[in-house]
N, C-alpha and C. Protein backbone atom coordinates (compact mmCIF):
# COMPACT_ATOMS: atom_id res chain seq x y z
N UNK A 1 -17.84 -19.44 -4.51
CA UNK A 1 -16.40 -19.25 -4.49
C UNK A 1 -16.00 -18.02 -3.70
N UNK A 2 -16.63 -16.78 -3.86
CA UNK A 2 -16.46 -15.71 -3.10
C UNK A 2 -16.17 -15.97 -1.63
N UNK A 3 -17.19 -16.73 -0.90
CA UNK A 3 -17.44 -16.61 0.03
C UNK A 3 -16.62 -17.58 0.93
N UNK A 4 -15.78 -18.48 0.08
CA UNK A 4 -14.75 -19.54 0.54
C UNK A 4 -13.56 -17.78 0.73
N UNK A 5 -13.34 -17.36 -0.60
CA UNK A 5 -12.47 -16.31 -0.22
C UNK A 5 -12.50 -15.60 1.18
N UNK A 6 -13.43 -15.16 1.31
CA UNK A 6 -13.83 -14.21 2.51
C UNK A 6 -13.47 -14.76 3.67
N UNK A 7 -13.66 -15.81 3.53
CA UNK A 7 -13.36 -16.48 5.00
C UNK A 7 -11.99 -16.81 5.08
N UNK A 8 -10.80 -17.44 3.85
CA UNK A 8 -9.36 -17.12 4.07
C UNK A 8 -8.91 -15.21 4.58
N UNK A 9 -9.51 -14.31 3.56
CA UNK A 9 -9.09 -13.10 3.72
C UNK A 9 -9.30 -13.41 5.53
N UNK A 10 -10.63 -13.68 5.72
CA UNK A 10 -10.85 -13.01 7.95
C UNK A 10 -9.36 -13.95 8.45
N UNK A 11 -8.46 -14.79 7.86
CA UNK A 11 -7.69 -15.04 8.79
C UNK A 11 -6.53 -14.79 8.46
N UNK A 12 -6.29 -14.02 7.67
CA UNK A 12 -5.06 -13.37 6.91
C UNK A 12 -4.60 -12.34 7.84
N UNK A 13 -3.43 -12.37 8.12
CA UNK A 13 -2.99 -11.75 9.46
C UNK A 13 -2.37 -10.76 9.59
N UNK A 14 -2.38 -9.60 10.38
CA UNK A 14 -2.09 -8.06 9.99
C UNK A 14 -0.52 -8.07 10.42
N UNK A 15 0.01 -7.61 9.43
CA UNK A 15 1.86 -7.63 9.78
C UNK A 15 2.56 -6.56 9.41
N UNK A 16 3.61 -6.09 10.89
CA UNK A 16 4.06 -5.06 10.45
C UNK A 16 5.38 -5.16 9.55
N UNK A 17 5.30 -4.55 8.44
CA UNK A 17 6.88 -5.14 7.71
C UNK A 17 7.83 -4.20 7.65
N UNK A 18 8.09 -3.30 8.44
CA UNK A 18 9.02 -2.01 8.57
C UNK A 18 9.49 -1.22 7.20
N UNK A 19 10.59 -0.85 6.67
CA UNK A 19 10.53 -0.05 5.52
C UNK A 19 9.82 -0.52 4.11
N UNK A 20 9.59 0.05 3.55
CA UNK A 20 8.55 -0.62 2.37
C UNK A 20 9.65 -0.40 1.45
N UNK A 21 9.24 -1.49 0.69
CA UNK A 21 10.37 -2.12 -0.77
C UNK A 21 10.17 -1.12 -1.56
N UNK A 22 9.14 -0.01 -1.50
CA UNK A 22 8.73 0.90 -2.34
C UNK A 22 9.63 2.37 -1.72
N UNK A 23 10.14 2.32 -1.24
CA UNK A 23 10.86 3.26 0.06
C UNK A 23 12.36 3.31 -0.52
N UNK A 24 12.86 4.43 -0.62
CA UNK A 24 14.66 4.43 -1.45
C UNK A 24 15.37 3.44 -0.39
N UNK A 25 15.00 3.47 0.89
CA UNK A 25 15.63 2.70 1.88
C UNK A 25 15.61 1.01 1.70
N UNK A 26 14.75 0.39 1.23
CA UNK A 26 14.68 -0.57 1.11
C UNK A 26 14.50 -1.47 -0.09
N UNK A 27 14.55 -0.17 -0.76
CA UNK A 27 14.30 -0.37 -2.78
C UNK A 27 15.45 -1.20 -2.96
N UNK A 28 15.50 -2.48 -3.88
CA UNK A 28 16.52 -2.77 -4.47
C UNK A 28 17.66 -1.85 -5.21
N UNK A 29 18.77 -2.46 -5.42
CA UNK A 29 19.73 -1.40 -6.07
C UNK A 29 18.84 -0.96 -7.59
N UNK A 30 18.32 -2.13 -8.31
CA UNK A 30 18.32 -1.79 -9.46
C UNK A 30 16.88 -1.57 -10.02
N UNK A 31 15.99 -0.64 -8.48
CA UNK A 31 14.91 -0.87 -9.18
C UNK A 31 14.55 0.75 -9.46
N UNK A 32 13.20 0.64 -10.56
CA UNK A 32 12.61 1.79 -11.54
C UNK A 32 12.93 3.26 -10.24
N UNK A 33 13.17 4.23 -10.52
CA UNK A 33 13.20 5.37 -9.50
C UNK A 33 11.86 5.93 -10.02
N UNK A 34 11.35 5.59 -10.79
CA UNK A 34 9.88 6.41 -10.89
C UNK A 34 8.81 5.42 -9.60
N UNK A 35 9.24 4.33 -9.58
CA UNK A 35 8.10 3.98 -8.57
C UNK A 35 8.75 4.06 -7.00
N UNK A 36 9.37 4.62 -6.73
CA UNK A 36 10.18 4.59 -5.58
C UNK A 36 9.70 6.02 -4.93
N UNK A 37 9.31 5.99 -3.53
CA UNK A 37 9.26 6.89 -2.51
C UNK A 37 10.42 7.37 -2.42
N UNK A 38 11.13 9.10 -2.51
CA UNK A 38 12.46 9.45 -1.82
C UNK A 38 11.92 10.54 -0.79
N UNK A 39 10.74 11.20 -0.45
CA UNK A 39 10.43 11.99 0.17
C UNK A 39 10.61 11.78 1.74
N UNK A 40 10.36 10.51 1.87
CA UNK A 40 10.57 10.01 3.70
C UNK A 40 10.61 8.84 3.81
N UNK A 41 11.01 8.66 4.92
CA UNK A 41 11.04 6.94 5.07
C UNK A 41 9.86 6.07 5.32
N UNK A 42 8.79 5.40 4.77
CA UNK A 42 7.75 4.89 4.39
C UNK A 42 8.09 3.61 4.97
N UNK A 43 7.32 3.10 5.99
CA UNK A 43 6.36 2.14 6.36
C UNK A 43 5.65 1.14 5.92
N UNK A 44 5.41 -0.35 6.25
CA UNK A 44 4.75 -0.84 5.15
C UNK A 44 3.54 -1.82 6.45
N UNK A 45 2.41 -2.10 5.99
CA UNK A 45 1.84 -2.93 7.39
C UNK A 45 1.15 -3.48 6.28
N UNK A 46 0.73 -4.52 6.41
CA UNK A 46 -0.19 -5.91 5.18
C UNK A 46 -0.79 -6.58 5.89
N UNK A 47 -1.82 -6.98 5.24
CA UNK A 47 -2.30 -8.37 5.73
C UNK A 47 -1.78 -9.46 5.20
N UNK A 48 -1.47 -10.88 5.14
CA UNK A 48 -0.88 -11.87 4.93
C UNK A 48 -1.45 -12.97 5.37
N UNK A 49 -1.62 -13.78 4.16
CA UNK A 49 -2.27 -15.11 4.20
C UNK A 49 -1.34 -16.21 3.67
N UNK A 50 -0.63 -17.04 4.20
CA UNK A 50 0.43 -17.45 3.26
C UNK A 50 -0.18 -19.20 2.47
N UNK A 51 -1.58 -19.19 3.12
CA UNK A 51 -2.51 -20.20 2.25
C UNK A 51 -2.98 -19.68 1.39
N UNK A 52 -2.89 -18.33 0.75
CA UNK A 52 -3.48 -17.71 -0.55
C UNK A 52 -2.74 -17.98 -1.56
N UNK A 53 -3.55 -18.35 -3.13
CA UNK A 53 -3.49 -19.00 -3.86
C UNK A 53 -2.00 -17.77 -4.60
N UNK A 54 -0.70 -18.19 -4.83
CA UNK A 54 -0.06 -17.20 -5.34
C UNK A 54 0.61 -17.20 -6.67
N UNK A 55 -0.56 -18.13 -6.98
CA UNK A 55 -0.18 -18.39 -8.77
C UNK A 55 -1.09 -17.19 -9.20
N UNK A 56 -2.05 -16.84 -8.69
CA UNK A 56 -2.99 -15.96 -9.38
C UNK A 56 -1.90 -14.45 -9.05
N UNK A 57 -2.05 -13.75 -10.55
CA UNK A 57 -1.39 -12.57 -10.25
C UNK A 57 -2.43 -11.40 -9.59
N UNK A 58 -1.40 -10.50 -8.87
CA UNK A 58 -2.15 -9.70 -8.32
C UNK A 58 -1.95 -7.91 -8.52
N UNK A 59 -1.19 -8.67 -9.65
CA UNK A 59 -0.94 -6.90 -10.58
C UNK A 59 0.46 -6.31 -10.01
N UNK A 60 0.75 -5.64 -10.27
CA UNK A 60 2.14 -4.57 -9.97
C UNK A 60 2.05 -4.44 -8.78
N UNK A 61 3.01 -3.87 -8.34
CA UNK A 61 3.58 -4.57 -6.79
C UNK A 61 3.23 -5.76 -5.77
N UNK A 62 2.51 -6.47 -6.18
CA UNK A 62 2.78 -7.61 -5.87
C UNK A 62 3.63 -8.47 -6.19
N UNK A 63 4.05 -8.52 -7.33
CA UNK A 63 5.37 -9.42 -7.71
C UNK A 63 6.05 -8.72 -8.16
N UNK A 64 7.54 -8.85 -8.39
CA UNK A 64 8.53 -8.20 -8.56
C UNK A 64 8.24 -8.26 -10.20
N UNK A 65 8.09 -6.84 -10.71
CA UNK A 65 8.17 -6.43 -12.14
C UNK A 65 9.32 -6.12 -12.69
N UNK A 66 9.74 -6.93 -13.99
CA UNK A 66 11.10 -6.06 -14.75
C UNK A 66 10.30 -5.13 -15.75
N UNK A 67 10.99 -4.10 -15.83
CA UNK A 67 10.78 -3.12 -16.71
C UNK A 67 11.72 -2.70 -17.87
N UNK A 68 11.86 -2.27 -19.12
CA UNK A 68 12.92 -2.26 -20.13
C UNK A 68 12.25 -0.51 -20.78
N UNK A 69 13.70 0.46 -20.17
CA UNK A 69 12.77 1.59 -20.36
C UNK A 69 13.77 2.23 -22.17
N UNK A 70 13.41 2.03 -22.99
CA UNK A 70 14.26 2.18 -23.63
C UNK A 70 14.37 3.63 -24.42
N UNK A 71 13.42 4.58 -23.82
CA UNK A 71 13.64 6.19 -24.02
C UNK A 71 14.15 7.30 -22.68
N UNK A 72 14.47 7.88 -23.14
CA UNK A 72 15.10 8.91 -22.04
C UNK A 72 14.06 9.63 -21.67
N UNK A 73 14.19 10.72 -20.78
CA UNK A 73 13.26 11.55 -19.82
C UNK A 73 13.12 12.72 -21.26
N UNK A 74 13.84 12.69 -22.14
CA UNK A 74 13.81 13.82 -22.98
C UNK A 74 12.75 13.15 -24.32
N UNK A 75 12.32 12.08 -24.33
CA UNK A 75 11.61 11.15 -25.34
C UNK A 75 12.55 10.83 -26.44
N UNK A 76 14.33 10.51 -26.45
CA UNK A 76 14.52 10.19 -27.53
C UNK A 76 15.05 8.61 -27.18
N UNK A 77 15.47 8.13 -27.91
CA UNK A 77 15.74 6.42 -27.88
C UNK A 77 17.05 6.36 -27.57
N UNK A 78 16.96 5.48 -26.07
CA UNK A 78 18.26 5.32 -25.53
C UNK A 78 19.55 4.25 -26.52
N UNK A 79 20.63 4.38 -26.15
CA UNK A 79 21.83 3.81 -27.13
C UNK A 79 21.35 2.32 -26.74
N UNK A 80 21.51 2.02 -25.21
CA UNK A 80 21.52 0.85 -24.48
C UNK A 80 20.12 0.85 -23.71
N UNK A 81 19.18 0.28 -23.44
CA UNK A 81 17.93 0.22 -22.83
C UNK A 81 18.31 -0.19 -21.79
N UNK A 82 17.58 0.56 -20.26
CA UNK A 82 17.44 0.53 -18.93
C UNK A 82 16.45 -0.17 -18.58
N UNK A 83 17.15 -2.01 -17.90
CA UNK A 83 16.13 -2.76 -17.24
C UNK A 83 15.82 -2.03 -15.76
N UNK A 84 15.27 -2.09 -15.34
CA UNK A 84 14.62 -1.52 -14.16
C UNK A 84 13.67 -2.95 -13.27
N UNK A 85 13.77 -2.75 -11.87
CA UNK A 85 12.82 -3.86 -11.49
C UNK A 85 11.30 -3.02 -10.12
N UNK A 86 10.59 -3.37 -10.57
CA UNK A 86 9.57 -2.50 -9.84
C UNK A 86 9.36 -3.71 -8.57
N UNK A 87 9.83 -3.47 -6.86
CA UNK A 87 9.91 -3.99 -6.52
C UNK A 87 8.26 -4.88 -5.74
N UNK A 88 8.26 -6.07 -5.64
CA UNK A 88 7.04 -7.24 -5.06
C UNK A 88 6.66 -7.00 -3.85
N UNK A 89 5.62 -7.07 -3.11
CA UNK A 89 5.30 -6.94 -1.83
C UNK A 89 5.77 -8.62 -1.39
N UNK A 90 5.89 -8.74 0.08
CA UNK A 90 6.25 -10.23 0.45
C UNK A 90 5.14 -11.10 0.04
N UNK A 91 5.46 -12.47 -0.01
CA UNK A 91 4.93 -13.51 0.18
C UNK A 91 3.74 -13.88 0.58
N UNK A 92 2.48 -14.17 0.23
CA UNK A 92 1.03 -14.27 1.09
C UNK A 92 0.28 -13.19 1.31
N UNK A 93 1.32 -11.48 1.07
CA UNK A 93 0.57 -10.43 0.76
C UNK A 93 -0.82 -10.16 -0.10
N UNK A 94 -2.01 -10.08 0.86
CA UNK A 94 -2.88 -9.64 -0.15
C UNK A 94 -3.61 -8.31 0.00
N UNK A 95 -2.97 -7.68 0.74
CA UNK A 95 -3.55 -6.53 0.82
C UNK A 95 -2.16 -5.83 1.41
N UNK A 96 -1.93 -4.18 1.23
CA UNK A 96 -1.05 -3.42 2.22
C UNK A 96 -0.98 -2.04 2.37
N UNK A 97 -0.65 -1.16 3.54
CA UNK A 97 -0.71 0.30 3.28
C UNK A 97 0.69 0.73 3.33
N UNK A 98 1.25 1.75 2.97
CA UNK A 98 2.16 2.08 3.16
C UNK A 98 2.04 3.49 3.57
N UNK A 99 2.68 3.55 4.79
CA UNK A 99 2.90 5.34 5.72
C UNK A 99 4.07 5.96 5.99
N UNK A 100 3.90 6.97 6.48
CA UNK A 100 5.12 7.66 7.24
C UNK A 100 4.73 8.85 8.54
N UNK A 101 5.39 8.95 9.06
CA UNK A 101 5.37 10.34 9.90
C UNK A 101 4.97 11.23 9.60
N UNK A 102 4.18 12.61 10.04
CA UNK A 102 3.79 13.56 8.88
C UNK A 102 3.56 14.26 10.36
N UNK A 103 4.68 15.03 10.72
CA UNK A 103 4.44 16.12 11.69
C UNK A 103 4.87 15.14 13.09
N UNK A 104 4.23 16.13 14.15
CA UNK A 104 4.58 15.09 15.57
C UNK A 104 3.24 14.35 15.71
N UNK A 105 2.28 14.35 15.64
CA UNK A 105 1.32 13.40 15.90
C UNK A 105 0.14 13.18 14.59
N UNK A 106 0.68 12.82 13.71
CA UNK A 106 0.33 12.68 12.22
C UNK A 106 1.07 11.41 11.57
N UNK A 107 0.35 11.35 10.84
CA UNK A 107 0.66 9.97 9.86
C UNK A 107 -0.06 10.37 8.39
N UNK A 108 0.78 10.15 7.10
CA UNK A 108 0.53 11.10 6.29
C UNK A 108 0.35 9.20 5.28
N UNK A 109 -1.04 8.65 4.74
CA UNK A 109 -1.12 6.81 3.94
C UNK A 109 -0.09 7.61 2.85
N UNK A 110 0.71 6.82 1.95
CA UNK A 110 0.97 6.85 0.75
C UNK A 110 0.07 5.96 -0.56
N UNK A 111 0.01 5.00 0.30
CA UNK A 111 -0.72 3.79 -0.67
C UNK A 111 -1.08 3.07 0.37
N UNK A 112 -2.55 2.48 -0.81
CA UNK A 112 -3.18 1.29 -0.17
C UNK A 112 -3.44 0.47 -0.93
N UNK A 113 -3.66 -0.70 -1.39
CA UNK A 113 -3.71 -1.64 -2.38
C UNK A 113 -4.45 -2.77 -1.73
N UNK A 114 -4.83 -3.67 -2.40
CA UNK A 114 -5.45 -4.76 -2.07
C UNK A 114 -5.23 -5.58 -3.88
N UNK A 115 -5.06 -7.07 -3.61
CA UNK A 115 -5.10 -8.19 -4.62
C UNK A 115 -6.33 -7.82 -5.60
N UNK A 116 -6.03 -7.61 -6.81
CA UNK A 116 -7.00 -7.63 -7.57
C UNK A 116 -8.60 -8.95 -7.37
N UNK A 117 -7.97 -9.95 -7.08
CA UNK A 117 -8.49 -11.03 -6.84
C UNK A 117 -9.65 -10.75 -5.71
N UNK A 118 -9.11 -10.34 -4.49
CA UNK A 118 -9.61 -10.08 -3.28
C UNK A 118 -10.49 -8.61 -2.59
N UNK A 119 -10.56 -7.83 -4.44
CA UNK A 119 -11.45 -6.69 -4.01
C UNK A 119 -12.59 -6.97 -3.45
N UNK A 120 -13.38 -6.04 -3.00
CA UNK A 120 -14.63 -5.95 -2.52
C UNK A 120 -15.16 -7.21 -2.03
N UNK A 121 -14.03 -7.67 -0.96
CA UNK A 121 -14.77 -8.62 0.34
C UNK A 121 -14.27 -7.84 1.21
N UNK A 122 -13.74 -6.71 1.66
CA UNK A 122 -13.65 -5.97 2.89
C UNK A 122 -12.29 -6.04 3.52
N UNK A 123 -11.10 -6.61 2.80
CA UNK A 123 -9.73 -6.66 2.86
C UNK A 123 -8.86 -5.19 3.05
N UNK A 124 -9.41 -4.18 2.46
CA UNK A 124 -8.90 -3.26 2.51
C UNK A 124 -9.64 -2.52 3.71
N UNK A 125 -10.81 -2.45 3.92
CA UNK A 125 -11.35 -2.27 5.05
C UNK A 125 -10.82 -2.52 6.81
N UNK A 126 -11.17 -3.87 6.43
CA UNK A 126 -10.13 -4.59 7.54
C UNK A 126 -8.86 -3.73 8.03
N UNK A 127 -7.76 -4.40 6.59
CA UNK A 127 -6.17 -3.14 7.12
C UNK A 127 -6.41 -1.74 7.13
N UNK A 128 -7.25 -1.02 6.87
CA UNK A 128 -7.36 0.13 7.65
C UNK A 128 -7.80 0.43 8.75
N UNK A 129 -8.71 -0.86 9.57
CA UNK A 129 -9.22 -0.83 10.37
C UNK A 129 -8.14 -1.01 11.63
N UNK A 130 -7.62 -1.85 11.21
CA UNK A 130 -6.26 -2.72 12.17
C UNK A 130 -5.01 -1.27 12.34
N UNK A 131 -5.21 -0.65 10.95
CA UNK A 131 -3.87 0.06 11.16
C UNK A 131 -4.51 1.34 11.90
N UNK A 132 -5.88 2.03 11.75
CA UNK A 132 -6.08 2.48 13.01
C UNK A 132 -5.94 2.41 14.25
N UNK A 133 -6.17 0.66 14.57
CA UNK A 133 -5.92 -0.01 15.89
C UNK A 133 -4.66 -0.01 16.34
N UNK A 134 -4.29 -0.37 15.48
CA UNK A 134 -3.10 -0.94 16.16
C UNK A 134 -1.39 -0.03 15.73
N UNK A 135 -1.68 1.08 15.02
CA UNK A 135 -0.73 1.88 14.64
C UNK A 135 -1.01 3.23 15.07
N UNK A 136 -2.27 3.81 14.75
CA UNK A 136 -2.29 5.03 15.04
C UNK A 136 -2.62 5.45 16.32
N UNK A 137 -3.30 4.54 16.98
CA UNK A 137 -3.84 4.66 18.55
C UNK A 137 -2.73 4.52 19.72
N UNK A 138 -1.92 3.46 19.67
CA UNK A 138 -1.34 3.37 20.37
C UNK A 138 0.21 4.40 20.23
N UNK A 139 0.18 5.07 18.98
CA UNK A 139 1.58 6.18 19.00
C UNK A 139 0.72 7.64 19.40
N UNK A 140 -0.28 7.48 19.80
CA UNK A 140 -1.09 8.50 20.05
C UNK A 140 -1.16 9.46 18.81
N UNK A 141 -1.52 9.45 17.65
CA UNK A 141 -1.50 10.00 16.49
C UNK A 141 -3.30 10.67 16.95
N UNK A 142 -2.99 12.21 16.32
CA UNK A 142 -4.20 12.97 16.05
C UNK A 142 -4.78 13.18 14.91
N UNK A 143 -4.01 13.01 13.46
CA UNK A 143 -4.66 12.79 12.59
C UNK A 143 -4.17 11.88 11.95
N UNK A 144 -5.15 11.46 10.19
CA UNK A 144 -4.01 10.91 9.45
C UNK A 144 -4.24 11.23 7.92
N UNK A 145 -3.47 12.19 7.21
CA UNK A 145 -3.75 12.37 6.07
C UNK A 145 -4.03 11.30 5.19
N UNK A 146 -4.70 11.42 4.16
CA UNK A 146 -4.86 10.42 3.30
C UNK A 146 -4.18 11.01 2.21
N UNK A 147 -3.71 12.12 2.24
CA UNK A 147 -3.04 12.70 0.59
C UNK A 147 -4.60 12.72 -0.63
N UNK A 148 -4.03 12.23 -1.77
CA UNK A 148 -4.58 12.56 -2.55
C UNK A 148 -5.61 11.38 -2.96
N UNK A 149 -6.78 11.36 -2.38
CA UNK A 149 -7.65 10.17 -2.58
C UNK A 149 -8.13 9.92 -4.20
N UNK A 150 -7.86 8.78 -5.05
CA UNK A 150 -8.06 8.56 -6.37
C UNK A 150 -9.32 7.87 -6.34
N UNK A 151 -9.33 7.38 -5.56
CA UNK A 151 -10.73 5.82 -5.94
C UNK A 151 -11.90 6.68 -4.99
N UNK A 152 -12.90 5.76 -5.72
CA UNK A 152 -14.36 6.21 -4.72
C UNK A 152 -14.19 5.11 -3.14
N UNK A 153 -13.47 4.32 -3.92
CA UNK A 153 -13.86 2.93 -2.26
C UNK A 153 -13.10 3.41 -1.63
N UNK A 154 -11.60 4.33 -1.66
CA UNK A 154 -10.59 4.90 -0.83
C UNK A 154 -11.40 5.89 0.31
N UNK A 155 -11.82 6.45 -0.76
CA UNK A 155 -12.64 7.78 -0.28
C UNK A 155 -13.50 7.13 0.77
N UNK A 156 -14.79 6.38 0.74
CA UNK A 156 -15.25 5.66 1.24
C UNK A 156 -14.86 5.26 2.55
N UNK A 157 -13.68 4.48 2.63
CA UNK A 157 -13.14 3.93 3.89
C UNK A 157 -12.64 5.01 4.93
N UNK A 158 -11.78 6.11 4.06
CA UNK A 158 -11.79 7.33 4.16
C UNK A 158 -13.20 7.66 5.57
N UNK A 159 -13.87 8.03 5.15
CA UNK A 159 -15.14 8.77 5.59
C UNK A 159 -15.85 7.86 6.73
N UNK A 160 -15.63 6.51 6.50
CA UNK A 160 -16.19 5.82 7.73
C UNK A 160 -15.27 5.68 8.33
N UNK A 161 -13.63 5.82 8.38
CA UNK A 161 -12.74 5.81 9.77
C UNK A 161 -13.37 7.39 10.24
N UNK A 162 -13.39 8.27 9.63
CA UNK A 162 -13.64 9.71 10.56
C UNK A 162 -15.17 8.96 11.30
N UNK A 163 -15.75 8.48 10.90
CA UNK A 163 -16.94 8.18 12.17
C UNK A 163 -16.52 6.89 12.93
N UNK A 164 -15.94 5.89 12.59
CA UNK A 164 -15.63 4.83 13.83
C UNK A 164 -14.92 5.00 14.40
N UNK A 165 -13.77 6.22 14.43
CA UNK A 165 -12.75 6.85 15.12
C UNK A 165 -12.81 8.42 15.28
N UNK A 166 -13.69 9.01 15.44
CA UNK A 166 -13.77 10.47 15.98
C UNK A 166 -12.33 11.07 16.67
N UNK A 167 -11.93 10.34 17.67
CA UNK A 167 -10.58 10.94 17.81
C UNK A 167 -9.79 11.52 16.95
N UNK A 168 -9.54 10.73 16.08
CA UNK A 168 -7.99 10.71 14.76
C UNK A 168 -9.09 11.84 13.93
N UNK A 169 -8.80 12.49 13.65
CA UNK A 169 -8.93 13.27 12.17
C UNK A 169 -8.09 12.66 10.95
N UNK A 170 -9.07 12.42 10.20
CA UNK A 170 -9.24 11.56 8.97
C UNK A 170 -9.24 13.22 7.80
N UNK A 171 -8.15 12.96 7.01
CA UNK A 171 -8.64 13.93 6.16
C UNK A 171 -7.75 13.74 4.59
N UNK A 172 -8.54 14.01 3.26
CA UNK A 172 -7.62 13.46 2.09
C UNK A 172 -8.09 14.53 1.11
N UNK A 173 -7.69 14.85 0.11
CA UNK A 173 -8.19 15.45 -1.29
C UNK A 173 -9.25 14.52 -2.03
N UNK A 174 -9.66 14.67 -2.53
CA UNK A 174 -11.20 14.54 -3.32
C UNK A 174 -10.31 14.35 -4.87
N UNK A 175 -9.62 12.97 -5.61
CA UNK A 175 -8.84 13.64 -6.93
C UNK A 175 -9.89 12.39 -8.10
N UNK A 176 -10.90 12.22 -7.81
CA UNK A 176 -11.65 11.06 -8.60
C UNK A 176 -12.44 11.90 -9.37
């Protein structure tokens, strides 16, 4: 079964989707402000398979989440409870990064995600590979922060773009 996967993921196709739903710019009116980017305007690039199976869930931000927050920022119990909607990546999304600008020749990832379903066949690999190619090379970018690296496989991908791309300086925090 894996290996039927692997071979949809190689033709799942790298797409640029301009502001990310996760971005105040493109956030729905009524969605959670805790999961929302307001620092800059954020970027979104995915891979997309729109023959991938999309009954299977693929966890939070992949589909549009309602949320019901019914305490305040102070921990006491609101009068009226705040639905909130945590917004979905598109359609056939199974993997995506989200960036921004970070200086004049910098690019600073916010997130990277991949389908629970579709870990560790090289999906996330891939879109970092592509978004080296095809994002950071051609705006002539010299580095690209990774921020605050959580996972070991981040880290990982991390460390082999600084060697398949020597140009770009690759650089992130250590937070695992």
């Amino acid at each position: 079964m894996s290996a039927a996967v692997a071979i949809r993921t190689d033709a799942a196709n790298f797409i640029e989707q301009g502001v990310s739903p996760l971005c105040s710019e493109g956030a729905p009116p009524d969605a959670d402000p805790n999961f929302i980017y307001t620092a800059a305007r954020v970027e979104r690039v995915a891979l997309v398979d729109h023959d991938f199976d999309e009954t299977i869930a693929g966890g939070v931000y992949f589909w549009p989440t309602r949320r019901i927050v019914r305490k305040g920022t102070s921990g006491r119990l609101l009068k009226k409870p705040r639905e909130y909607v945590v917004p979905g990546a598109a359609m056939g999304t199974i993997g995506w990064l989200d960036f921004h600008p970070w200086g004049d020749h910098q690019l600073y990832i916010d997130y990277v995600t991949t389908r629970h379903d579709v870990r560790h066949l090289g999906v996330a690999r891939r879109l970092v590979r592509l978004f080296y190619e095809r994002i950071a090379i051609p705006r002539g970018i010299q580095s690209v922060n990774w921020g605050d690296v959580r996972h070991e496989h981040a880290w990982s991908l991390m460390r082999q773009m600084r060697t398949e791309m020597p140009a770009i300086e690759s650089f992130g925090k250590h937070r695992f």
